[in-house]
N, C-alpha and C. Protein backbone atom coordinates (compact mmCIF):
# COMPACT_ATOMS: atom_id res chain seq x y z
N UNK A 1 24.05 98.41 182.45
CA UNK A 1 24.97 99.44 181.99
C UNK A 1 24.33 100.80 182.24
N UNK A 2 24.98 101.67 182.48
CA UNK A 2 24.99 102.94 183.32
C UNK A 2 25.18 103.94 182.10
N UNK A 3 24.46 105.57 181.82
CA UNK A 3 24.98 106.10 180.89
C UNK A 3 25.31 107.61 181.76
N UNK A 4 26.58 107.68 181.82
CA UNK A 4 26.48 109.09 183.26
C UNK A 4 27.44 110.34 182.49
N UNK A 5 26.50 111.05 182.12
CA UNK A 5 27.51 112.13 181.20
C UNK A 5 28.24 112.02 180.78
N UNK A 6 28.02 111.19 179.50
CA UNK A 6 29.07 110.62 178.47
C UNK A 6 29.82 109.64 178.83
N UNK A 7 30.07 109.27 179.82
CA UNK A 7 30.59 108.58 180.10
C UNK A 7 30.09 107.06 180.40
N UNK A 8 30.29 105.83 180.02
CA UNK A 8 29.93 104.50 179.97
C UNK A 8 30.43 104.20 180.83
N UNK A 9 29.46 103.15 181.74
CA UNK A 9 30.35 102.36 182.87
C UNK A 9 29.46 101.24 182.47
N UNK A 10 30.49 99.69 182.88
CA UNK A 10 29.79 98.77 182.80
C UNK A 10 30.72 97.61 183.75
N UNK A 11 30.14 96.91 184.35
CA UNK A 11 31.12 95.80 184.80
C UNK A 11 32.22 94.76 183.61
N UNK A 12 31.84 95.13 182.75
CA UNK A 12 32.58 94.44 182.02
C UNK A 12 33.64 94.98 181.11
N UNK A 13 33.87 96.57 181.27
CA UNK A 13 34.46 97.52 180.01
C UNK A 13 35.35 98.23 181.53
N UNK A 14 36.25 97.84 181.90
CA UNK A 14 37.04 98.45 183.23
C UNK A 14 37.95 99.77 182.34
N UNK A 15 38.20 99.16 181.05
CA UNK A 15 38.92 100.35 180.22
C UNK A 15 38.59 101.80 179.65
N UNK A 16 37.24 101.63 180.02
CA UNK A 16 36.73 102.70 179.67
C UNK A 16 37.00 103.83 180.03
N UNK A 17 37.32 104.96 179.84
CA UNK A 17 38.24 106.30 180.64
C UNK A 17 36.62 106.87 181.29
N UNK A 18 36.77 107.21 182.48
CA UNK A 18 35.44 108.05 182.98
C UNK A 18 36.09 109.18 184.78
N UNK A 19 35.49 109.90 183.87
CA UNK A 19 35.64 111.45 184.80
C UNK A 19 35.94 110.91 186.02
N UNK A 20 36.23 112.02 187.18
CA UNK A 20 36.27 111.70 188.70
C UNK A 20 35.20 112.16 189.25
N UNK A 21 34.71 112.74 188.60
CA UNK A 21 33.51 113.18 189.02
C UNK A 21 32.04 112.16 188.77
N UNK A 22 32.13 111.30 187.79
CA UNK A 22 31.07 109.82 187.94
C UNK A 22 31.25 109.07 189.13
N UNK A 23 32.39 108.95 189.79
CA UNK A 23 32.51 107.92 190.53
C UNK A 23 31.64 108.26 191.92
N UNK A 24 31.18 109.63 192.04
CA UNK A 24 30.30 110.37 193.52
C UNK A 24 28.65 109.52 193.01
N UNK A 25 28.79 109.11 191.95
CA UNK A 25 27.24 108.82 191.54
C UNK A 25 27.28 107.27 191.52
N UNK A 26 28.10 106.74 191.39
CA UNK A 26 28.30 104.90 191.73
C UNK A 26 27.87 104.21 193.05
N UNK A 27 26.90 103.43 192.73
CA UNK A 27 26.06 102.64 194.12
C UNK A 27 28.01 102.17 194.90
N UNK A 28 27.47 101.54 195.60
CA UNK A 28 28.81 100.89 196.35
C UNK A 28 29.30 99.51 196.06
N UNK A 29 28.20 98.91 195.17
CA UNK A 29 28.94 97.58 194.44
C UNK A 29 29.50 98.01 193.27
N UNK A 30 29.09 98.98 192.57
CA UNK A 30 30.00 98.41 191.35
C UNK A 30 31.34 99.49 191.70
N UNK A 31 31.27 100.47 193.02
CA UNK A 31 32.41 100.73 193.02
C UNK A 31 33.56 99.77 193.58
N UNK A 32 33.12 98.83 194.60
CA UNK A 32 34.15 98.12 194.78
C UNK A 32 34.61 97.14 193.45
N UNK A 33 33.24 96.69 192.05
CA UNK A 33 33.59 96.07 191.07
C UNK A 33 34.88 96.74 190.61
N UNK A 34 34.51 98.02 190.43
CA UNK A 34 35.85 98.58 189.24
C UNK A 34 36.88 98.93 190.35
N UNK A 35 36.91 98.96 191.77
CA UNK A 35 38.41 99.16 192.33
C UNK A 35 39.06 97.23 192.21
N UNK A 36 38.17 96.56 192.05
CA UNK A 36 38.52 95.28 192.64
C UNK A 36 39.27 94.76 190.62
N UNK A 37 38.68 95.30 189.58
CA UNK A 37 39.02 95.42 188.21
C UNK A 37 40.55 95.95 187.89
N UNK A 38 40.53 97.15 188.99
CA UNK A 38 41.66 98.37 188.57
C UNK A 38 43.22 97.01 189.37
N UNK A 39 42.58 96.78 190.12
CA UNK A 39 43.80 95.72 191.01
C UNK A 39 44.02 94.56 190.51
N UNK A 40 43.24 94.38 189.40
CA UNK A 40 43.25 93.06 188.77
C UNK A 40 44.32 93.20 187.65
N UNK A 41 44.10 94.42 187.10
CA UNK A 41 44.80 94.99 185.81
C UNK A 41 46.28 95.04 186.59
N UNK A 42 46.09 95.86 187.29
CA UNK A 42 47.94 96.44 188.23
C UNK A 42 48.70 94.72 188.46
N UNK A 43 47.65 93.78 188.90
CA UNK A 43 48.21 92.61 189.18
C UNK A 43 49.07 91.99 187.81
N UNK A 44 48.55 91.92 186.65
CA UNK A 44 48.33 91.38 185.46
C UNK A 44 49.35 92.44 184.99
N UNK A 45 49.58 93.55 185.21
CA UNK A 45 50.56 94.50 183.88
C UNK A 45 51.80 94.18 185.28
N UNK A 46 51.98 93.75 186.32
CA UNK A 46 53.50 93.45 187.21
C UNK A 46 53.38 92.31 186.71
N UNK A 47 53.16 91.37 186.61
CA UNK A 47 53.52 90.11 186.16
C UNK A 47 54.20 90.13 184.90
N UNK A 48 53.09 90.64 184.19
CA UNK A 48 54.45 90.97 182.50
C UNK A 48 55.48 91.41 182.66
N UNK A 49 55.58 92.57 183.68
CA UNK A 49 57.03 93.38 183.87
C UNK A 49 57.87 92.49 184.07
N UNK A 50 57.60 91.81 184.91
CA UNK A 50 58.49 90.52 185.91
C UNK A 50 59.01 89.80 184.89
N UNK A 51 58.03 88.81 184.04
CA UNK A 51 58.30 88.15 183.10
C UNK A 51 59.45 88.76 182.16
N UNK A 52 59.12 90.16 181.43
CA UNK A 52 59.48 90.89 180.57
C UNK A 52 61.10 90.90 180.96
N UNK A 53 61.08 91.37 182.07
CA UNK A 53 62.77 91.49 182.74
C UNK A 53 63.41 90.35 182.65
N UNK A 54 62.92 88.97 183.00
CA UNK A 54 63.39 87.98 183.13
C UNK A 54 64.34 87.76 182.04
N UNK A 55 63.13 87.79 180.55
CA UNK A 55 63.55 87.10 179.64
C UNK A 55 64.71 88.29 178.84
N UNK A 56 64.63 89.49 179.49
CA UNK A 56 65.71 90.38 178.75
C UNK A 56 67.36 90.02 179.78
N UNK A 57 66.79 89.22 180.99
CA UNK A 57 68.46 89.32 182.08
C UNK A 57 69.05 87.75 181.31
N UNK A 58 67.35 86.97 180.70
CA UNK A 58 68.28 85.85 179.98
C UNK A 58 68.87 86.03 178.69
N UNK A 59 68.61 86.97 177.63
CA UNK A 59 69.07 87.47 176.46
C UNK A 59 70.35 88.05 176.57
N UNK A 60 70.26 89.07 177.57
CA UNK A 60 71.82 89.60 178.42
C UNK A 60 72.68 88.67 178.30
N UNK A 61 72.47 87.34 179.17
CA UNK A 61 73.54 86.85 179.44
C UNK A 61 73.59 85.94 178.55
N UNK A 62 73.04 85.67 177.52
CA UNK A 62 73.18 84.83 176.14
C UNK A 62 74.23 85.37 175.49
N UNK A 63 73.42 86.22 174.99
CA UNK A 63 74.83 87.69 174.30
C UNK A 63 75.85 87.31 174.78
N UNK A 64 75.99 87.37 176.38
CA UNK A 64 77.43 87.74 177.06
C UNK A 64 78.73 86.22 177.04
N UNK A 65 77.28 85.20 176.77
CA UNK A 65 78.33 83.86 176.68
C UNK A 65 78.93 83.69 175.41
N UNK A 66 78.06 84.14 174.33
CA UNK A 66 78.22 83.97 172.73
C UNK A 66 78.79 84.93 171.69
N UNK A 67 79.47 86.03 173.08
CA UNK A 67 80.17 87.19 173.00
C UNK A 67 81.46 86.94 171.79
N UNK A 68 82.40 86.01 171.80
CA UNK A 68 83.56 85.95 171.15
C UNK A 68 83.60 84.64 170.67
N UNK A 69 82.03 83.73 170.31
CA UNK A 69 81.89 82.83 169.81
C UNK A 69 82.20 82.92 168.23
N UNK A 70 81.81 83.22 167.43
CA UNK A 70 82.00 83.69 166.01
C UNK A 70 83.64 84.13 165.72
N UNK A 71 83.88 85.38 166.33
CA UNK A 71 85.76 85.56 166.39
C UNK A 71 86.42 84.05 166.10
N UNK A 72 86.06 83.72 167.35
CA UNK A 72 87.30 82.79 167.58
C UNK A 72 86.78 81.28 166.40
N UNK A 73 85.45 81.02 166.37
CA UNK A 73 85.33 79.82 165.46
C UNK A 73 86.31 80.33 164.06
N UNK A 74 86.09 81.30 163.26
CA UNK A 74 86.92 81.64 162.35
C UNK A 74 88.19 81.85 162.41
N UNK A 75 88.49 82.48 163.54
CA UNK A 75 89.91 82.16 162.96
C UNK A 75 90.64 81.02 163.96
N UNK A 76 90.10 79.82 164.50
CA UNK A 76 90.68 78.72 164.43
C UNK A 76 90.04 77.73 162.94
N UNK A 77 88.95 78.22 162.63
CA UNK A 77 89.05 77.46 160.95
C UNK A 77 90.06 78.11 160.19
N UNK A 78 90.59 79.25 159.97
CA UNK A 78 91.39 79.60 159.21
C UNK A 78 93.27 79.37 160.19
N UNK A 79 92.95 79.50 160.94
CA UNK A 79 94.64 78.49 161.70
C UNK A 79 94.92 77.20 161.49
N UNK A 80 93.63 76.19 161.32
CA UNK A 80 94.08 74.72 161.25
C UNK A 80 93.49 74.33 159.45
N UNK A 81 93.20 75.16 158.83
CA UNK A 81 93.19 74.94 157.44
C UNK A 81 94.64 75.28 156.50
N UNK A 82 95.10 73.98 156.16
CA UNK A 82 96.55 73.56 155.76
C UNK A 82 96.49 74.38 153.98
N UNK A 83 95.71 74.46 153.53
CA UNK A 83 95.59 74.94 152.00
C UNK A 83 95.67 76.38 152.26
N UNK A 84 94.97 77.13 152.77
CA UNK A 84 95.29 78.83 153.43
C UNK A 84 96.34 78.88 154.16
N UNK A 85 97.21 78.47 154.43
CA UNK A 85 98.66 78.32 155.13
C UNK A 85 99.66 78.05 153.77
N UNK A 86 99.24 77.82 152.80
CA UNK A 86 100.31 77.90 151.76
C UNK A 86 100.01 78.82 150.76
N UNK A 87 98.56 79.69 150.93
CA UNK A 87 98.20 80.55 150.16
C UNK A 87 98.47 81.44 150.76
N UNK A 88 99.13 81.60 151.60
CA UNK A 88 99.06 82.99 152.70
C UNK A 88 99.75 83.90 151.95
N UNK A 89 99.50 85.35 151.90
CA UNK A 89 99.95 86.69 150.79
C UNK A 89 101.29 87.22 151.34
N UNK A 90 101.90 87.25 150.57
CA UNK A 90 103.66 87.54 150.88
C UNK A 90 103.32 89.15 150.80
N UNK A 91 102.64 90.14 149.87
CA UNK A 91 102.13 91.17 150.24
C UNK A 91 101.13 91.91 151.21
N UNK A 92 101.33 93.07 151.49
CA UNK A 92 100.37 93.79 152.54
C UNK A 92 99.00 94.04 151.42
N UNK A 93 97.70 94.28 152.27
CA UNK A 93 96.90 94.83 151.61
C UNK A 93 96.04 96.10 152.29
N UNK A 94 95.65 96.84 151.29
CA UNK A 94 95.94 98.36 151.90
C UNK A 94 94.49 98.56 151.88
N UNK A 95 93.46 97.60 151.71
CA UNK A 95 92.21 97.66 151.08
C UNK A 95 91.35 96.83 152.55
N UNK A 96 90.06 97.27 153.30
CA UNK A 96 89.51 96.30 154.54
C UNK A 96 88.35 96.05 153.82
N UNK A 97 88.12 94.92 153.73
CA UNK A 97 86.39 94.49 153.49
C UNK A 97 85.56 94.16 154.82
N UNK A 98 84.23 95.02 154.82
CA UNK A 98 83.69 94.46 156.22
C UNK A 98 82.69 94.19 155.73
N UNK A 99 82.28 92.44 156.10
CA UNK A 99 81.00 91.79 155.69
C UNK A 99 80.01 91.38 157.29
N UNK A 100 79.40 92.53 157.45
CA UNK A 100 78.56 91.98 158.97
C UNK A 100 77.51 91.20 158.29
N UNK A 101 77.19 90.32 159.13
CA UNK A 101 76.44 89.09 158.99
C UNK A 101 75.85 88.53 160.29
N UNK A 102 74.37 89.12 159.61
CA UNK A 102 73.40 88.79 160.82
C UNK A 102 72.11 88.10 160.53
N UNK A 103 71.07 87.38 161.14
CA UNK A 103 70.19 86.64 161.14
C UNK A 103 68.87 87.55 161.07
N UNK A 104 68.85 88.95 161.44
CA UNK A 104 68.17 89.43 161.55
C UNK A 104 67.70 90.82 160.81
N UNK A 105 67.15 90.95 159.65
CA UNK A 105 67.25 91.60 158.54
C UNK A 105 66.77 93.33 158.92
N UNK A 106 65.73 92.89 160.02
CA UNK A 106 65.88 94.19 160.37
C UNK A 106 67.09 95.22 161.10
N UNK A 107 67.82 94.72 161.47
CA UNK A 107 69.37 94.87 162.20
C UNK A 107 69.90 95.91 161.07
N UNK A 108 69.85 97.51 161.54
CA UNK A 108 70.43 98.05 160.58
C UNK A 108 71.70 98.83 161.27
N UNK A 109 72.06 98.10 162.10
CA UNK A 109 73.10 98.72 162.80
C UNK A 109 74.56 98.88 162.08
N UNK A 110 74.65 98.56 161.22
CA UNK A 110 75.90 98.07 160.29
C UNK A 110 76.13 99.57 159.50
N UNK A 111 75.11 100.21 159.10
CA UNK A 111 75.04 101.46 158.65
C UNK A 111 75.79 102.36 159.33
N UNK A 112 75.35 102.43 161.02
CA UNK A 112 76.04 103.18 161.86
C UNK A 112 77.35 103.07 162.11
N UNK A 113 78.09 101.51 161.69
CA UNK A 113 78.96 101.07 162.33
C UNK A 113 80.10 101.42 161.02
N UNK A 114 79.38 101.59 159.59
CA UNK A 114 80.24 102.10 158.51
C UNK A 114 80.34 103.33 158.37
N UNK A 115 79.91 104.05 158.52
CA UNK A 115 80.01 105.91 158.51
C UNK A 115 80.48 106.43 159.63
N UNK A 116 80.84 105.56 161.05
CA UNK A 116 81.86 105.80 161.76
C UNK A 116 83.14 105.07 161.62
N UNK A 117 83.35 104.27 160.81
CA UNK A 117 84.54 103.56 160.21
C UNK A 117 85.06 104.23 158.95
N UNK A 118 83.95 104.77 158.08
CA UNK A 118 84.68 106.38 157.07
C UNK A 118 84.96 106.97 158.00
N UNK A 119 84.16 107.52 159.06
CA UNK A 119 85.09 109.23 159.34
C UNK A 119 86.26 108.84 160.49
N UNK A 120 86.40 107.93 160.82
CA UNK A 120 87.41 107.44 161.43
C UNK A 120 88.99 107.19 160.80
N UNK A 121 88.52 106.55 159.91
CA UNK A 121 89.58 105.84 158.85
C UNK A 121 89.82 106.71 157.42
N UNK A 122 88.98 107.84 157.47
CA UNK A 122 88.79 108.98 156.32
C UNK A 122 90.46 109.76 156.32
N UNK A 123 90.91 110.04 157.67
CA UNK A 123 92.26 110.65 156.86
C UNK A 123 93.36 109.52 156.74
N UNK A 124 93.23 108.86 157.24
CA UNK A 124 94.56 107.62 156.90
C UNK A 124 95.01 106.87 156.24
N UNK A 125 93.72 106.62 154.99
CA UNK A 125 93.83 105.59 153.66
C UNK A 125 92.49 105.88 152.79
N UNK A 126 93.05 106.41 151.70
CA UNK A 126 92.00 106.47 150.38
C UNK A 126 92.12 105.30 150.04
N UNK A 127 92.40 104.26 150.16
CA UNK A 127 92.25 103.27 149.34
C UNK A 127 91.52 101.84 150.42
N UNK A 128 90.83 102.48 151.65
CA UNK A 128 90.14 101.18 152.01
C UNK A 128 88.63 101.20 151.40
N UNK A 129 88.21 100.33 151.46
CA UNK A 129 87.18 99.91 150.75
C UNK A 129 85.67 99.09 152.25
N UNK A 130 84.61 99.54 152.23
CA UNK A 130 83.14 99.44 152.64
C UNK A 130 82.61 98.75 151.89
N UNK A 131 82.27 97.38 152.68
CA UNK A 131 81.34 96.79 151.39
C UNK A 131 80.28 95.79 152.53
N UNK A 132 78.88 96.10 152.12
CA UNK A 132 78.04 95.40 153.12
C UNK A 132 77.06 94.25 152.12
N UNK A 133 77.23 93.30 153.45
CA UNK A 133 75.78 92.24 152.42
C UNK A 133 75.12 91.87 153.26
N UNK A 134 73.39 91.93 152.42
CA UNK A 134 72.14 91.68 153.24
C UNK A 134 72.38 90.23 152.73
N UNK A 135 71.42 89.61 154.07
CA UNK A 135 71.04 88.28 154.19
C UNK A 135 69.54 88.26 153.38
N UNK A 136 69.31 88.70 152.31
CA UNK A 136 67.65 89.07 151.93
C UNK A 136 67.53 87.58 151.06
């Protein structure tokens, strides 16, 4: 290990930040060590990228299949359930309950999605109703 104006070099510490100006003082092996290090790293951080993309074009298209999965399971349970077909309300109701329901507790998107549903729905009915539940 090398100590060159503050700066540490070692074959084994490639992370180490060191001037441009150390590298005029490096024999010629360990400069090809740390160019042959620096290509090792570039090799190793494209591969994650690669990977990284992959698994976000397969999340994409997860989403995109499981898009109107939930919609539609509910309300064909509530179309072929014969007891809610005779309870059905002969009155209107002037009141919306929105219960988002997610798996993922950090998901605070529901916040955003109610304070643009007040100022949206703010002049047309005092009487709807916001109501959220955590999965905690």
């Amino acid at each position: 290990m090398q100590r060159l104006q503050g700066a540490t070099l070692s074959l084994w510490s490639s992370f180490t930040p060191v001037p441009q100006y150390a590298f005029a003082t490096l024999n010629l092996k360990q400069l090809k060590q740390r160019m042959k290090s620096v290509g090792s790293i570039r090799k190793i951080t494209k591969a994650m990228k690669m990977v990284a993309a992959s698994k976000m074009k397969q999340d994409v298209q997860r989403l995109e299949n499981g898009k109107y999965f939930g919609v539609r399971s509910i309300q064909d349970l509530f179309a072929n359930e014969t007891y809610l077909q005779k309870k059905q309300l002969t009155f209107k109701i002037n009141k919306t309950l929105l219960v988002p329901i997610t798996s993922d507790q950090r998901t605070l998107w529901w916040h955003q999605f109610i304070n643009y549903q007040r100022n949206t729905f703010s002049g047309t009915s005092k009487s709807q109703c916001f109501q959220t539940v955590l999965d905690r």
